[in-house]
Protein backbone atom coordinates (compact mmCIF):
# COMPACT_ATOMS: atom_id res chain seq x y z
CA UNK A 1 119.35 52.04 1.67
CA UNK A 2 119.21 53.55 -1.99
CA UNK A 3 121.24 53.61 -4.48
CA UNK A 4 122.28 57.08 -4.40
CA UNK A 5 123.50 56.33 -0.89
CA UNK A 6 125.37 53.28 -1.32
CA UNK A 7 127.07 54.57 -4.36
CA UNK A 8 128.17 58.28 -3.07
CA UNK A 9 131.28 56.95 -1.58
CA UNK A 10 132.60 55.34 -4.63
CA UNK A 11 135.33 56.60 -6.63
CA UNK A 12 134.58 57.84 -10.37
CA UNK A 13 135.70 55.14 -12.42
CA UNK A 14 138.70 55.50 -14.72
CA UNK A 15 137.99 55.55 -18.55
CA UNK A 16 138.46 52.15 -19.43
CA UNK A 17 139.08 50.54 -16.57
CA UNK A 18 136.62 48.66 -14.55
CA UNK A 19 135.29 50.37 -11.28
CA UNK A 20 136.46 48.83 -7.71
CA UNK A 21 139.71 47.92 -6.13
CA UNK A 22 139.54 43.70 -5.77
CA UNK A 23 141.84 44.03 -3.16
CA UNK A 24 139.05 45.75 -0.55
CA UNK A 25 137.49 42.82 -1.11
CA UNK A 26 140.15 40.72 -0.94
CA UNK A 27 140.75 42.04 2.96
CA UNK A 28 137.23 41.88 3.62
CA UNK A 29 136.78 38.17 2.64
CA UNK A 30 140.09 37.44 4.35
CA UNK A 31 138.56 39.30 7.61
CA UNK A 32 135.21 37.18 7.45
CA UNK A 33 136.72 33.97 6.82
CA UNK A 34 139.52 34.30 9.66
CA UNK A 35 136.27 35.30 11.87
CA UNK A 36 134.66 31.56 10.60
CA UNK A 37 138.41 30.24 10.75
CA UNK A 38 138.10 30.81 14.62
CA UNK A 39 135.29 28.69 14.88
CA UNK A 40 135.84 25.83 13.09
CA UNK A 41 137.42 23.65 15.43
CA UNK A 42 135.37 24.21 18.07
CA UNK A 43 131.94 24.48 17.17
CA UNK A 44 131.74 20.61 17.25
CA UNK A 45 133.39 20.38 20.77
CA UNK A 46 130.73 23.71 22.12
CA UNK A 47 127.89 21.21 20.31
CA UNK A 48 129.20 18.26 22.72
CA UNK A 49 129.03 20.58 26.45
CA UNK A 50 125.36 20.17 25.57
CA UNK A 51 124.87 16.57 24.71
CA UNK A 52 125.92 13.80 26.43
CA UNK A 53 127.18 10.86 23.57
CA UNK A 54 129.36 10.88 20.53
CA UNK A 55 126.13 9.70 18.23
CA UNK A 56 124.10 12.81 20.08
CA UNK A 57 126.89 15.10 19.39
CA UNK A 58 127.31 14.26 16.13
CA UNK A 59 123.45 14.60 15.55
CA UNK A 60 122.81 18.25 16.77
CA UNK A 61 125.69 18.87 14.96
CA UNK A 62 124.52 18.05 11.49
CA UNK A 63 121.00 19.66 12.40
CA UNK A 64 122.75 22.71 13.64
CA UNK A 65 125.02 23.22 10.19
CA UNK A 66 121.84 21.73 8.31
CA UNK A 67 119.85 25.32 9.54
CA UNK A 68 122.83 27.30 8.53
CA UNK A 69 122.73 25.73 4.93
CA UNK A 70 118.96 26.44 5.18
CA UNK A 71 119.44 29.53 6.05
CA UNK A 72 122.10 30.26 3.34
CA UNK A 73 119.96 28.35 0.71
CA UNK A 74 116.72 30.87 1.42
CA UNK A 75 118.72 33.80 1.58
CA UNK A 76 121.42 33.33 -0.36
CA UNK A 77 119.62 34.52 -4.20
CA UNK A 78 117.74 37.11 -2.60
CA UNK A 79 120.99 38.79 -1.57
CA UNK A 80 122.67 38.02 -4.82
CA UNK A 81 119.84 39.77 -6.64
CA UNK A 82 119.42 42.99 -4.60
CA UNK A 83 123.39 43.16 -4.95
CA UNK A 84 122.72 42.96 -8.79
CA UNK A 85 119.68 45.92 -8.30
CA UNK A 86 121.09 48.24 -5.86
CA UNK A 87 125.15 47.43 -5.83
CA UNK A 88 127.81 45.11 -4.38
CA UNK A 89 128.69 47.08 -1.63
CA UNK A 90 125.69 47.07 1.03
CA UNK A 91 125.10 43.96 0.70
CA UNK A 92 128.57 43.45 1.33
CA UNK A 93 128.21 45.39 4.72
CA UNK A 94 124.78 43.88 5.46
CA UNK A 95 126.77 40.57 5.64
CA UNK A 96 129.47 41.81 7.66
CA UNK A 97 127.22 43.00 10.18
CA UNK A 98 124.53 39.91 10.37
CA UNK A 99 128.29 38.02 11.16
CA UNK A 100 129.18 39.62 14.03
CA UNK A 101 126.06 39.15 15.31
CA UNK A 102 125.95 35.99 14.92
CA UNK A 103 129.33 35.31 16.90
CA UNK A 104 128.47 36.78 19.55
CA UNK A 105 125.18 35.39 19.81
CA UNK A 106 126.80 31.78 19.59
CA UNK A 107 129.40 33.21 22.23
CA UNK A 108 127.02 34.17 24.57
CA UNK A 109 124.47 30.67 24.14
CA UNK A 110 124.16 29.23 27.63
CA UNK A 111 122.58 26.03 25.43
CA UNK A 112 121.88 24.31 22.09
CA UNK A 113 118.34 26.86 21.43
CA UNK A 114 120.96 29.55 21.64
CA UNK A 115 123.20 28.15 19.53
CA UNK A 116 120.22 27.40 17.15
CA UNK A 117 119.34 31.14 17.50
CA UNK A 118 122.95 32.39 16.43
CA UNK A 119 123.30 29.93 13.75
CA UNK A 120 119.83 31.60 11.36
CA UNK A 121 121.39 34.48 11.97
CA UNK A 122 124.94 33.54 10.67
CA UNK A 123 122.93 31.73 7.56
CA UNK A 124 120.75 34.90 6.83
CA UNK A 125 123.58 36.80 6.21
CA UNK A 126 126.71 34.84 4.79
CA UNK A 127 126.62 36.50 1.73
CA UNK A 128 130.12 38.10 1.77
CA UNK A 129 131.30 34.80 -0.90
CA UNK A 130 128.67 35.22 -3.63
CA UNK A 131 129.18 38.75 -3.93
CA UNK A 132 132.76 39.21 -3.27
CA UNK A 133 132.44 37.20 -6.10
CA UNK A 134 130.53 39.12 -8.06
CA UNK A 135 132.37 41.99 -7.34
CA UNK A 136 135.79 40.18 -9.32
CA UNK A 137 133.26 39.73 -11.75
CA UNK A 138 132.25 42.91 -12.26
CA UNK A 139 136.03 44.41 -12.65
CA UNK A 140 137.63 42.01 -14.31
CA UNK A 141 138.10 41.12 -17.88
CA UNK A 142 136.52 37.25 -19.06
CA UNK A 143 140.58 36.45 -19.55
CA UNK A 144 141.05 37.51 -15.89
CA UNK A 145 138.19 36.29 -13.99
CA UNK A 146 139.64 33.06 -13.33
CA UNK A 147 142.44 35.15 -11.39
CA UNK A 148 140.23 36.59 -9.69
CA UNK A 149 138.09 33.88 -8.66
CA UNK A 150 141.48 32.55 -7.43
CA UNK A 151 142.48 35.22 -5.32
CA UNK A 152 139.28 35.31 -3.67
CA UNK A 153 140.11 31.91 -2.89
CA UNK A 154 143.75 32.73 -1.87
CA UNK A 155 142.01 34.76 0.44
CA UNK A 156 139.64 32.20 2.14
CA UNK A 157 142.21 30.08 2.12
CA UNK A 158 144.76 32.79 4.24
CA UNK A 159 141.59 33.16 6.56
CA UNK A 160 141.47 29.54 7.15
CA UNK A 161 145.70 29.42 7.55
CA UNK A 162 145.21 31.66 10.62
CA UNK A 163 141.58 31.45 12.02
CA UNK A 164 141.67 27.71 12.95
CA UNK A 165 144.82 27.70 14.46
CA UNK A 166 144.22 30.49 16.61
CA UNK A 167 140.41 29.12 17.05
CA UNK A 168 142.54 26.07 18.14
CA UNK A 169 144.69 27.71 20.53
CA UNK A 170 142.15 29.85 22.07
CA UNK A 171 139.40 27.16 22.26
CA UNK A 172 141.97 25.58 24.25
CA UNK A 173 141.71 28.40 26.88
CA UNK A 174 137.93 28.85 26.95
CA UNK A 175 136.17 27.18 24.15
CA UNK A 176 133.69 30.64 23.66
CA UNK A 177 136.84 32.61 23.73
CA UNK A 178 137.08 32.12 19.79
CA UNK A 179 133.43 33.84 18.98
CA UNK A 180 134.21 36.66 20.99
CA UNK A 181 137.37 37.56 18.83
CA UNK A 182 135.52 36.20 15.71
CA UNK A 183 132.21 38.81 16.35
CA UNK A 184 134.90 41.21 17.20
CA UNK A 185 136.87 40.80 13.53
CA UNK A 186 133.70 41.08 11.82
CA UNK A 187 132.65 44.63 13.45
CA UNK A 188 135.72 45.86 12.39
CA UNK A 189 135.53 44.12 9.42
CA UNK A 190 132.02 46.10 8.95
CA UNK A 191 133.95 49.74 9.58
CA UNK A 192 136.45 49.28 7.37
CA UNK A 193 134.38 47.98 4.51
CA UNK A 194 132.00 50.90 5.62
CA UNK A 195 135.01 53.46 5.33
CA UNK A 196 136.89 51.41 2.41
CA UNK A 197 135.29 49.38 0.02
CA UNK A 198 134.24 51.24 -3.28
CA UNK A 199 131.00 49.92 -5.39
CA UNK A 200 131.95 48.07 -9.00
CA UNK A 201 128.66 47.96 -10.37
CA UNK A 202 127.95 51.31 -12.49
CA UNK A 203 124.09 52.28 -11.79
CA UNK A 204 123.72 51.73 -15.89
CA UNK A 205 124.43 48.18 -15.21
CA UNK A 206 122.16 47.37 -12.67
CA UNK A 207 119.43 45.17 -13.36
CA UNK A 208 115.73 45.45 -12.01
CA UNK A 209 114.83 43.45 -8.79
CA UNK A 210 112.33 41.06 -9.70
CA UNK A 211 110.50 38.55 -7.17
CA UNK A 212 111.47 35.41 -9.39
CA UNK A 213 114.74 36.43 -8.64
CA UNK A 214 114.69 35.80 -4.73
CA UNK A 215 113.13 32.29 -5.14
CA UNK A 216 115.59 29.72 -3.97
CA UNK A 217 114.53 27.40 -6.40
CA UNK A 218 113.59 29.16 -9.43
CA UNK A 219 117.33 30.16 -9.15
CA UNK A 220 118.14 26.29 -9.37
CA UNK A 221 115.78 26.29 -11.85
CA UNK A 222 117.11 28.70 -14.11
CA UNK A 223 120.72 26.95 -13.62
CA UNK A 224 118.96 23.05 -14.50
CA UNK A 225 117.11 25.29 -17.35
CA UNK A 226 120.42 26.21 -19.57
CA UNK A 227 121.31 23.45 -21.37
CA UNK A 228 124.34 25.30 -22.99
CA UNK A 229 125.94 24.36 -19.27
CA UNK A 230 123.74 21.83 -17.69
CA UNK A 231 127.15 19.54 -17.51
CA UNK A 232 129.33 22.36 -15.58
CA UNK A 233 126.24 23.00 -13.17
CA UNK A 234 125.93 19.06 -12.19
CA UNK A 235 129.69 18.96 -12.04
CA UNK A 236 130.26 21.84 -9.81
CA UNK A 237 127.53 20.28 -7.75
CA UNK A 238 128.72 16.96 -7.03
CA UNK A 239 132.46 18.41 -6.60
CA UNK A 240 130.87 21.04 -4.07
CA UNK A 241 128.71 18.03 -2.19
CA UNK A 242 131.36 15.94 -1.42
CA UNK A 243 133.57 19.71 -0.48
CA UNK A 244 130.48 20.26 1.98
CA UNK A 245 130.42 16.32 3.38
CA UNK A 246 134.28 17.02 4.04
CA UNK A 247 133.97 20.18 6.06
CA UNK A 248 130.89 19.72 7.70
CA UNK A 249 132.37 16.41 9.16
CA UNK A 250 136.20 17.02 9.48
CA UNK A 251 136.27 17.18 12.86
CA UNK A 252 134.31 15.21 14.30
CA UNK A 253 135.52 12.37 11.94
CA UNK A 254 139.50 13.06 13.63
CA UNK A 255 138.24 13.40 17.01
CA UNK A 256 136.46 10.48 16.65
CA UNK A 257 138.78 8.41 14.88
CA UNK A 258 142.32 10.02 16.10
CA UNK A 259 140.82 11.79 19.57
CA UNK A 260 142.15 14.84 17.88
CA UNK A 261 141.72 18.37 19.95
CA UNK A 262 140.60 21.47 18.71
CA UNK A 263 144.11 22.50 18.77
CA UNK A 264 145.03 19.81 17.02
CA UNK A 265 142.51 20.22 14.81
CA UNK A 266 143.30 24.18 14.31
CA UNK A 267 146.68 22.77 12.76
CA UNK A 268 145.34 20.46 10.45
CA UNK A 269 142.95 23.55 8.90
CA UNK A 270 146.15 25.98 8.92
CA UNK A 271 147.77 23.00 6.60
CA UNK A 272 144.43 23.42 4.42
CA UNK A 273 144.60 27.36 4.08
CA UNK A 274 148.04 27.49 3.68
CA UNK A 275 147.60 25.05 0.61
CA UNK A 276 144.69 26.43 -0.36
CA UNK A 277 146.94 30.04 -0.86
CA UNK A 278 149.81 28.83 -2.22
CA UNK A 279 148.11 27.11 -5.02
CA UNK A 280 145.24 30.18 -5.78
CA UNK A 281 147.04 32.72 -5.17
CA UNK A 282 150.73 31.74 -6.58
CA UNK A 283 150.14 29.10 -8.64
CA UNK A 284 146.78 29.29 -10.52
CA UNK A 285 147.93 31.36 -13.42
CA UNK A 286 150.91 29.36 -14.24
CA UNK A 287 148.68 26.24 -13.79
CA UNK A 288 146.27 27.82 -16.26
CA UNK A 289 148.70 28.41 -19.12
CA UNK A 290 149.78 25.01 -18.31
CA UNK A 291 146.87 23.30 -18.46
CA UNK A 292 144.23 25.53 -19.57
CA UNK A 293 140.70 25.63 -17.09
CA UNK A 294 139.81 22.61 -18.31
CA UNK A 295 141.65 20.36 -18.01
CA UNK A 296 143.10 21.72 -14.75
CA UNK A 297 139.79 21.33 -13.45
CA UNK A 298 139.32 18.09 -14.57
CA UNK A 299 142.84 17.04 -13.19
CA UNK A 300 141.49 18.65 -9.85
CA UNK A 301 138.91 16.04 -9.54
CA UNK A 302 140.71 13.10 -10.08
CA UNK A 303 143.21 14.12 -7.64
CA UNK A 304 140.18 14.90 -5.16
CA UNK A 305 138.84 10.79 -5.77
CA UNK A 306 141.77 9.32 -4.31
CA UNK A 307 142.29 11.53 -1.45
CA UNK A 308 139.07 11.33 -0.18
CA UNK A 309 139.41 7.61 -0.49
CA UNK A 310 142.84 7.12 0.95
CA UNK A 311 141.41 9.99 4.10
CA UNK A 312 138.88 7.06 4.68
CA UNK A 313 141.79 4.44 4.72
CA UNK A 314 144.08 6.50 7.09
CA UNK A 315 145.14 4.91 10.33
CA UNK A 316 147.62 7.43 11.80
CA UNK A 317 146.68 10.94 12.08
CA UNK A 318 149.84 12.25 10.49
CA UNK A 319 148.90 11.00 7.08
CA UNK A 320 145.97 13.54 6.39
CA UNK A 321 148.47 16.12 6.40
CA UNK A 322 150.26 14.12 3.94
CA UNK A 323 147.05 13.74 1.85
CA UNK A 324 146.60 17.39 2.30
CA UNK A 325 149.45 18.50 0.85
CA UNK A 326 149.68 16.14 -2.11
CA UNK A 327 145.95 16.87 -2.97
CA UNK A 328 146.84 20.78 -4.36
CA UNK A 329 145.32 20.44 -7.79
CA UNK A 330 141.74 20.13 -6.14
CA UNK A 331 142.47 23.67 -4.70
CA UNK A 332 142.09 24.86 -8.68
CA UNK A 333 139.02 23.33 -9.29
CA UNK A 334 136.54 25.74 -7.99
CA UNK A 335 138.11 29.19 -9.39
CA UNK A 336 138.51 26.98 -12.48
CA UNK A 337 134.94 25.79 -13.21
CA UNK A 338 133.44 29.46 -11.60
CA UNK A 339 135.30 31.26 -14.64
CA UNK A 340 134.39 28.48 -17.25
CA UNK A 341 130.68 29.21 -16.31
CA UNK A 342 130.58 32.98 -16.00
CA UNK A 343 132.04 33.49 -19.30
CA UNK A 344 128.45 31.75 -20.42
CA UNK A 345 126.57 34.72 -18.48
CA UNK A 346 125.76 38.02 -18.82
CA UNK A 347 127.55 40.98 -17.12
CA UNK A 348 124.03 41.81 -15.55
CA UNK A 349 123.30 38.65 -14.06
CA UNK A 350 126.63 37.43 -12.78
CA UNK A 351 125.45 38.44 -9.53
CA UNK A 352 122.17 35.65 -10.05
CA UNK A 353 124.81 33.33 -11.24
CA UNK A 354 127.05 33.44 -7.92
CA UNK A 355 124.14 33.52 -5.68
CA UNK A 356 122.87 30.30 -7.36
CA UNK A 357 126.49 28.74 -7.50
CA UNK A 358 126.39 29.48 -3.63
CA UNK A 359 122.90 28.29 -3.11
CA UNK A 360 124.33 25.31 -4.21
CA UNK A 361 126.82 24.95 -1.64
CA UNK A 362 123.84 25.50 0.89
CA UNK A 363 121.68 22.87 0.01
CA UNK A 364 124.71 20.95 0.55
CA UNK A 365 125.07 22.21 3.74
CA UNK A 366 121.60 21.44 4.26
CA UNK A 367 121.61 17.56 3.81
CA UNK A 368 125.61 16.62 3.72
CA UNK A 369 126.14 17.77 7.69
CA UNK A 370 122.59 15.34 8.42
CA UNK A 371 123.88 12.50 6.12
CA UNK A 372 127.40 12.49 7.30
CA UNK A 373 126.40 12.79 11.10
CA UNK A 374 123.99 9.99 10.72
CA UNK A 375 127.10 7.95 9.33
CA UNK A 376 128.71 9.33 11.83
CA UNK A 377 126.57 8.42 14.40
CA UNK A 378 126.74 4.90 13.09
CA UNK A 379 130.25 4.10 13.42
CA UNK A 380 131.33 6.42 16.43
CA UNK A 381 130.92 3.23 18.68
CA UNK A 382 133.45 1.27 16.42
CA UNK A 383 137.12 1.14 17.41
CA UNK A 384 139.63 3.89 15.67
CA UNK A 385 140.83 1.50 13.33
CA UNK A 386 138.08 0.38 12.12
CA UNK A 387 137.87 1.09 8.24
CA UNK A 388 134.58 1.50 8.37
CA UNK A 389 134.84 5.14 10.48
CA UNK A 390 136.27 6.28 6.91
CA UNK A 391 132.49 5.95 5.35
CA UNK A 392 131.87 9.32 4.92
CA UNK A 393 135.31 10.02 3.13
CA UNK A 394 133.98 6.86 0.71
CA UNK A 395 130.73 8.49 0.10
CA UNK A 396 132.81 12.13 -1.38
CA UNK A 397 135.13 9.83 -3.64
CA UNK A 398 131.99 8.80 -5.20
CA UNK A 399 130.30 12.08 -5.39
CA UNK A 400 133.84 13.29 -6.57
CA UNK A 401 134.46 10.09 -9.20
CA UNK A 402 130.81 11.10 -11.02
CA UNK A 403 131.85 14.75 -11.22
CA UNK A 404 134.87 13.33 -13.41
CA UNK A 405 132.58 11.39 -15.70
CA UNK A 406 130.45 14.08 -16.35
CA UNK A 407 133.00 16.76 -16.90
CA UNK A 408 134.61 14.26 -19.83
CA UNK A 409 131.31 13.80 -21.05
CA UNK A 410 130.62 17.96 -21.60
CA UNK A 411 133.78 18.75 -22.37
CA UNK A 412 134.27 15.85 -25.09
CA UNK A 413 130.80 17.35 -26.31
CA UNK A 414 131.86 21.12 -26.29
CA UNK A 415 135.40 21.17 -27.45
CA UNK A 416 135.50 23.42 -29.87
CA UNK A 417 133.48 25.72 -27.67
CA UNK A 418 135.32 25.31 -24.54
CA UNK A 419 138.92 26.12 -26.73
């Protein structure tokens, strides 16, 4: 696909405004995470048909997300690069389309090679995040990007208020009932971005593909390289590990420990979005010009250590929707740190820079799905009460309690800068 192509059903862009409409992409993130929404609560439980013990479930579940971090990891760069070479908007569809089949590919899997099979797939092509964001990026101001970052957020967040629920509900019927309506969101998901979605990167913008570019690593590499922001890139790492050990082992952790269902499960998630939204998408600005970015984010974390701590601790299951709903400053932290670093970047690389920032997230999804289901595995034979079967929740208070210490140690070094 050229550029020409890609490009032609733009609109011109208005003299100075930025080129785009955020809220395309707004719907089409929303779309693609209600599609993964559906999912969530019973990809675990589709896992377990196929095994035959809690430790072997939980096992071939953390190799199973492990190859869909892989996946993301390898891929992830590469598509934020050729988005910064030839445009935002086919590798937007791209994604959209490498989704679908993926669903219905897991839908279909009559056992766990199958599933394997859908899984690369789904990794391959998850790029709708990195370049969504990318796309705010590239039509927003530096004063606004944090806004933007948020509503992009919002967004995942309204996919995940009504995907797991329904996933719930459905799963309840027919437990591949929820792929078949998530490949189906995505194909229409793929026609109206096809018909809808306008590009936001001008052609003179554009930078050249280069190989280094789709290397995995030298991507990290590049990140570890700048020393102007070596403190935000470790902090935004641990912060997205222990994010990654929490959702990769959410449900199996309440099934195990409170023989949650997958509906029960779905509810628990719609708690999550619905916080999620309220807090990115109502109350991020005036929680910016309270607090500025950073010390919202840094307020974030510290509200992030004790929940994951006291999630460990809980012994009834209605106290991790307490938890949940107390814990809404973490929901800023993300948007919050993305804008602090992209206003270090260039316009022409932001697209690099969110591929990276997501191919961090993968190589968490890589190794925190194998370490928490070995953990897992560990202590599924212990009774529910045990406070043991909270390890993994320990483990992301201590990811989360290092990302505070290093934030106070870079922003107490770049003050001035950061103000």
């Amino acid at each position: 696909m050229t550029t020409t192509d890609t490009s032609a059903a733009a609109p011109l862009p208005v003299p100075g405004k930025p080129p785009g409409n955020l809220n395309f992409v707004l719907i089409c993130v929303f779309i693609d995470m209600l599609g993964i929404g559906l999912i969530v609560p019973v990809l675990p439980v589709l896992v377990g048909e196929f095994t035959g013990t809690r430790d072997n479930q939980a096992y071939w579940y953390g190799v199973m997300s492990a190859v869909f971090g892989l996946m993301q990891f390898l891929f992830m760069p590469m598509l934020g690069a050729i988005s910064d070479r030839v445009g935002r908007r086919p590798v937007l569809l791209y994604s959209m389309a490498g989704m679908s089949i993926n669903f219905l590919t897991t839908a279909w899997a009559p056992n766990l090679a199958c599933l394997f099979i859908g899984r690369v797939i789904g990794g391959m092509s998850s790029a709708s995040m990195s370049v969504a964001s990318a796309y705010a990026s590239d039509i927003s101001t530096p004063e606004n990007r944090a806004k933007s970052f948020g509503k992009i957020g919002a967004a995942f967040g309204l996919g995940f208020i009504c995907g797991p629920m329904l996933g719930g509900l459905l799963g309840t019927v027919d437990l591949h009932l929820p792929f078949y309506v998530a490949g189906a969101l995505s194909a229409a998901n793929l026609v109206y971005g096809y018909l809808m979605v306008p590009e936001s990167l001008p052609a003179a913008r554009r930078a050249p593909f280069k190989l280094s570019k789709i290397n995995p690593l030298a991507a990290l590499a590049k990140l570890v390289r700048r020393t102007d922001i070596r403190g935000l890139v470790v902090t935004y790492t641990l912060v997205t590990l222990a994010a990654m050990m929490l959702q990769t082992t959410w449900v199996l952790y309440t099934t195990f420990r409170f023989n949650w269902t997958p509906g029960q499960n779905g509810a628990a998630l719609f708690c999550v979005g619905l916080t999620a939204a309220v807090v990115q998408a109502g109350l991020l600005g005036l929680l910016i010009k309270r607090f500025g970015e950073v010390r919202l984010a840094q307020l974030g974390m510290v509200s992030g250590t004790v929940t994951y701590l006291l999630y460990g601790l809980a012994t009834q299951g209605w106290m991790m929707y307490v938890l949940i709903v107390c814990n809404v400053l973490s929901f800023a932290i993300g948007p919050a740190l993305q804008s602090i670093i992209s206003k270090h970047t260039p316009a022409d690389e932001q697209g690099e820079l969110m591929g990276s920032l997501q191919s961090i997230s993968s190589v968490g999804v890589i190794i925190m799905p194998l370490l928490g289901s070995a953990i897992l595995g560990e202590v599924s034979h212990l009774p529910a009460g045990d406070w043991r079967v909270g390890s993994t929740f320990y483990l992301c208070a201590a990811m989360q309690a290092m990302a505070v210490l290093v934030a106070q140690r870079y922003f107490g070094k770049h003050k001035a800068e950061e103000a």
